[in-house]
C-alpha atoms as a PDB file:
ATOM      1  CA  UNK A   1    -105.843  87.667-167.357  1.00  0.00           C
ATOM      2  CA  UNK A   2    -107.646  90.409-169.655  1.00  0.00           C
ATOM      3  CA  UNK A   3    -109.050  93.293-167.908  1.00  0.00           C
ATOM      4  CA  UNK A   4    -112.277  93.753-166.376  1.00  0.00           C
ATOM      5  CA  UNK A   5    -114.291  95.687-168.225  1.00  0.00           C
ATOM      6  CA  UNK A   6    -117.921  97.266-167.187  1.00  0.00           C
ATOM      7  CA  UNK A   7    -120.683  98.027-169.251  1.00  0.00           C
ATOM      8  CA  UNK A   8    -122.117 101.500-169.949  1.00  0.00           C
ATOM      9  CA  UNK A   9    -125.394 101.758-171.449  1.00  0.00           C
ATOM     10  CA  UNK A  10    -125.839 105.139-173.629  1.00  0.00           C
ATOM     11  CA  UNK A  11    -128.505 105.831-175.868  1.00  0.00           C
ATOM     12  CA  UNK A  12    -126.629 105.378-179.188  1.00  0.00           C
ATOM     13  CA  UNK A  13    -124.956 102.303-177.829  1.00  0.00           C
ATOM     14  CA  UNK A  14    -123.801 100.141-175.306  1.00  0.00           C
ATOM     15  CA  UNK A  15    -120.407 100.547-174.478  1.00  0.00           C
ATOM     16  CA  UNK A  16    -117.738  98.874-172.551  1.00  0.00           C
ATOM     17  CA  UNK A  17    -114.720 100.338-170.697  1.00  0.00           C
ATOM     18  CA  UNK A  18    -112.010  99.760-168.383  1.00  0.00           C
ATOM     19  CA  UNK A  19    -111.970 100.783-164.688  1.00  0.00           C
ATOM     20  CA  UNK A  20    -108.808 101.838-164.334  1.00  0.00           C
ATOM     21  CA  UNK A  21    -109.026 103.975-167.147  1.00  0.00           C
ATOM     22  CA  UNK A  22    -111.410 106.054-165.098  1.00  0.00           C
ATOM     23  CA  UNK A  23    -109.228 107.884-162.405  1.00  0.00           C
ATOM     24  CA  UNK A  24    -107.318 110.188-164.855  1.00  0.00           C
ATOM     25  CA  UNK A  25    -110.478 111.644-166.408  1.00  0.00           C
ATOM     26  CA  UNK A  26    -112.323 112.082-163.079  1.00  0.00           C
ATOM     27  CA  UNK A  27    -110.426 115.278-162.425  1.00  0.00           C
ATOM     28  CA  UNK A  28    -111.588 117.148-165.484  1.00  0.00           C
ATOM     29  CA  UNK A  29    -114.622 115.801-165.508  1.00  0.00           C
ATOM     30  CA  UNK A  30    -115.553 117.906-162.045  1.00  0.00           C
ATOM     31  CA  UNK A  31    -114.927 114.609-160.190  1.00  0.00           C
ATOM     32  CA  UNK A  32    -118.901 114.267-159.894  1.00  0.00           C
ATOM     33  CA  UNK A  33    -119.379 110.798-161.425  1.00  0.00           C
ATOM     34  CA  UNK A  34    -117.151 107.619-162.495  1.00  0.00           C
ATOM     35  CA  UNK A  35    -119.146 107.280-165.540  1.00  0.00           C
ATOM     36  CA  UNK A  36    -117.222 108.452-168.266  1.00  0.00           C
ATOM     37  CA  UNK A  37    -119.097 108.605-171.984  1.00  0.00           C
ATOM     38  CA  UNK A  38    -116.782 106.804-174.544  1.00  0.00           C
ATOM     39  CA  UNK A  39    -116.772 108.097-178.296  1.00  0.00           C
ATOM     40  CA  UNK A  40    -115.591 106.597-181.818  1.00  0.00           C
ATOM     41  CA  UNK A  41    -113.030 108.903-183.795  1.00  0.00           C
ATOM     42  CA  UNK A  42    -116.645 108.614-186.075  1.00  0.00           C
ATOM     43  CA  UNK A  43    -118.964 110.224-183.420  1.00  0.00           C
ATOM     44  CA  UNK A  44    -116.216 113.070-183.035  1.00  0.00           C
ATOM     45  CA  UNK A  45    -116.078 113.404-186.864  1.00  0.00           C
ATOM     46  CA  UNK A  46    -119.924 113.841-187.024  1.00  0.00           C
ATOM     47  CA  UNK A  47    -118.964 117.393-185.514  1.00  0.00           C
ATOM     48  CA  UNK A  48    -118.282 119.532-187.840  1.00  0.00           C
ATOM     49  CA  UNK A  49    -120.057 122.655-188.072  1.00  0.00           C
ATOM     50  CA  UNK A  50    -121.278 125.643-186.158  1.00  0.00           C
ATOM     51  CA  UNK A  51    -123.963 123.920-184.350  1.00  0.00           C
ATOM     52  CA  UNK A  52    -122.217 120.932-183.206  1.00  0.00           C
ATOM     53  CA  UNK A  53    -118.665 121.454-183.226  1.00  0.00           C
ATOM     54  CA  UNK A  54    -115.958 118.723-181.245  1.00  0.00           C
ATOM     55  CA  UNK A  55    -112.457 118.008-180.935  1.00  0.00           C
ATOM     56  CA  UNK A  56    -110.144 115.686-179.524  1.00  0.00           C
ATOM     57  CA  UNK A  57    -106.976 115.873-178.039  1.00  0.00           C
ATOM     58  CA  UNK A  58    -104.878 113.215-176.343  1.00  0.00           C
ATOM     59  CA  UNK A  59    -107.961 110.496-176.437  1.00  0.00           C
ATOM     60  CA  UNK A  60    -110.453 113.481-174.905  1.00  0.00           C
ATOM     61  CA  UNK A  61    -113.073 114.606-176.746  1.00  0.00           C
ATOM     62  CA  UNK A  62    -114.677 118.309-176.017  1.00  0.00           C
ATOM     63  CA  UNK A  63    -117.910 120.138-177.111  1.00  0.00           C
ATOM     64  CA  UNK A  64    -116.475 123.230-177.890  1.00  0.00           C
ATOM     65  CA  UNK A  65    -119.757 124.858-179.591  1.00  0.00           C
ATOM     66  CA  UNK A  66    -120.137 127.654-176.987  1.00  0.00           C
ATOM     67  CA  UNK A  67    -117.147 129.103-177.586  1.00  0.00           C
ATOM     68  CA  UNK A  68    -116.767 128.849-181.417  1.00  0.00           C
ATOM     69  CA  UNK A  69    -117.994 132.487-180.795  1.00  0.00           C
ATOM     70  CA  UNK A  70    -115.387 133.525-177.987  1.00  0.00           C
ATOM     71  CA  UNK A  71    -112.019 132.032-179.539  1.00  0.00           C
ATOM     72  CA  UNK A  72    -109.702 134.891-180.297  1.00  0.00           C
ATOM     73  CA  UNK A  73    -108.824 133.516-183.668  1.00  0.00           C
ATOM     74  CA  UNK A  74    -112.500 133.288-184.855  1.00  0.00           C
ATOM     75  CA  UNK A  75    -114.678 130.436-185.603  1.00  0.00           C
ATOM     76  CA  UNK A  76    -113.499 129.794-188.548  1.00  0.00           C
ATOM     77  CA  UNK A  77    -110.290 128.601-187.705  1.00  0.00           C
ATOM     78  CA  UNK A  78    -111.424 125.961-185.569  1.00  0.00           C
ATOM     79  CA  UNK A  79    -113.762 125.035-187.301  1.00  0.00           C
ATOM     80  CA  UNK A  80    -111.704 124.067-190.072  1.00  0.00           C
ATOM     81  CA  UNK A  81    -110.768 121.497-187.670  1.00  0.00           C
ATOM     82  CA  UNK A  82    -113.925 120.302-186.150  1.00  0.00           C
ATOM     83  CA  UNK A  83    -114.611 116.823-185.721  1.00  0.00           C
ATOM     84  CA  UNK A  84    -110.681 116.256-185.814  1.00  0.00           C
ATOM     85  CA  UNK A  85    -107.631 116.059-183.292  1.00  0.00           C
ATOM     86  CA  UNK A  86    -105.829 119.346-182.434  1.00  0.00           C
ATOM     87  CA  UNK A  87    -103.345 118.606-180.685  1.00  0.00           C
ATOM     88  CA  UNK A  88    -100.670 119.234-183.924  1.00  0.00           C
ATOM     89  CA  UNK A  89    -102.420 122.325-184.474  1.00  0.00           C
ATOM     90  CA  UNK A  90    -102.287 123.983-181.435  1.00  0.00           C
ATOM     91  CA  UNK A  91     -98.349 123.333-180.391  1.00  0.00           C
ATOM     92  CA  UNK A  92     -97.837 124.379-184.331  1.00  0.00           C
ATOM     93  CA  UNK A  93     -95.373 127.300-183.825  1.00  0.00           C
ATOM     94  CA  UNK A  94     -96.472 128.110-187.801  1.00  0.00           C
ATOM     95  CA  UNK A  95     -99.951 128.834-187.028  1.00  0.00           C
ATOM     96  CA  UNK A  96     -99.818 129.817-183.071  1.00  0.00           C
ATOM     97  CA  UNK A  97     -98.926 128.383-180.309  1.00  0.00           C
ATOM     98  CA  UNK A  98    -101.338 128.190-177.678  1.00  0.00           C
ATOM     99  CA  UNK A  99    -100.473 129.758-173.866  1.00  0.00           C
ATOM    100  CA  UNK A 100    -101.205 126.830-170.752  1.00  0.00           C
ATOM    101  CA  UNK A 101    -104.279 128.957-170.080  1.00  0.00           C
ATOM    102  CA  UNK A 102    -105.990 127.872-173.687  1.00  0.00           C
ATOM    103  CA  UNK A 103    -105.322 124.185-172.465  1.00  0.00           C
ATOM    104  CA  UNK A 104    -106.631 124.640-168.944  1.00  0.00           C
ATOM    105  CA  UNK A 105    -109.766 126.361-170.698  1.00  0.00           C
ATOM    106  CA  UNK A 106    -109.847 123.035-173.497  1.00  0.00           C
ATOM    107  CA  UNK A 107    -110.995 120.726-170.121  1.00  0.00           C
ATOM    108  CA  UNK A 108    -113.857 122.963-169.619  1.00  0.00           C
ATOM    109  CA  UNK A 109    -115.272 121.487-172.777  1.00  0.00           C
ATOM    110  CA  UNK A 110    -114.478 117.932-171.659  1.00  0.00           C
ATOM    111  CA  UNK A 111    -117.691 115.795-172.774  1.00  0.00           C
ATOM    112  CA  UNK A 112    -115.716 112.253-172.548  1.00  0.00           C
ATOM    113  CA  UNK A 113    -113.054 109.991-173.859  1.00  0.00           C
ATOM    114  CA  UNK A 114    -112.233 108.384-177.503  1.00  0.00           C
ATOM    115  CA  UNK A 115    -112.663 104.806-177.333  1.00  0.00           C
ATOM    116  CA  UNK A 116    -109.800 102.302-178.965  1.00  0.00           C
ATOM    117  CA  UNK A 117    -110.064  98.832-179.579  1.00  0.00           C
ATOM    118  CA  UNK A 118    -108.566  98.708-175.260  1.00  0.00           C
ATOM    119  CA  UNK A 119    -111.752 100.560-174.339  1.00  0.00           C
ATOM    120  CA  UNK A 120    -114.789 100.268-176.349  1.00  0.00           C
ATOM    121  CA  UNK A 121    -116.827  97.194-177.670  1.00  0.00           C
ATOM    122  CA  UNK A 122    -119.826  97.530-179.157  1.00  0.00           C
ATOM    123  CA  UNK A 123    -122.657  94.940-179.400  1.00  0.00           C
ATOM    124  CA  UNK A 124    -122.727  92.528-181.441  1.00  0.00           C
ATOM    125  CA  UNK A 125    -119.190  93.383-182.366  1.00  0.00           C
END
């Protein structure tokens, strides 16, 4: 039997996801809500500058804007991967490889979760 999924209205789309997907994020997410927001690897890719700058790592997706100005590297760097994944470039013992704190500080930034064909339909789709 396929899995149950719920629908979650946003104002771009309506999405659906899966319960039990939920639990894991709750943590990070300040364990306020079970609503989750669900993005395409295209709505992360949309972010790609100074004023609007995401990531994803391990299917999470983070607004990391506000601290484009605080990263110890400079802005530049990450933003010369905005809108992509980082997890290869920050375990990359070539460019630097990030201390547990910089990870702990990533979920901070935690604005939702990328979608896969598992989580996300959209309508009409």
């Amino acid at each position: 039997m396929p899995a149950r999924r719920r629908k979650l209205n946003t104002n771009l789309s309506t999405f659906y996801y899966q319960p039990s997907l939920i639990p894991e994020l709750i943590p990070a997410m300040g364990g306020v809500s079970q609503r989750v927001r669900i993005y395409t690897h295209e709505d992360v890719e949309t972010h790609r500058n100074s004023g609007s700058c995401w990531v994803s790592r391990r299917g999470k997706v983070y607004d990391i804007t506000s601290f484009l100005k605080d990263h110890p590297g400079g802005d530049d760097v990450i933003l010369e991967f905005a809108g992509r994944d980082v997890e290869e470039i920050m375990e990359d013992m070539m460019e630097h490889k990030h201390s547990d704190s910089a990870y702990e500080m990533l979920e901070e930034y935690i604005i939702g979760r990328l979608g896969t064909d598992a989580t996300t339909v959209r309508d009409g789709a």
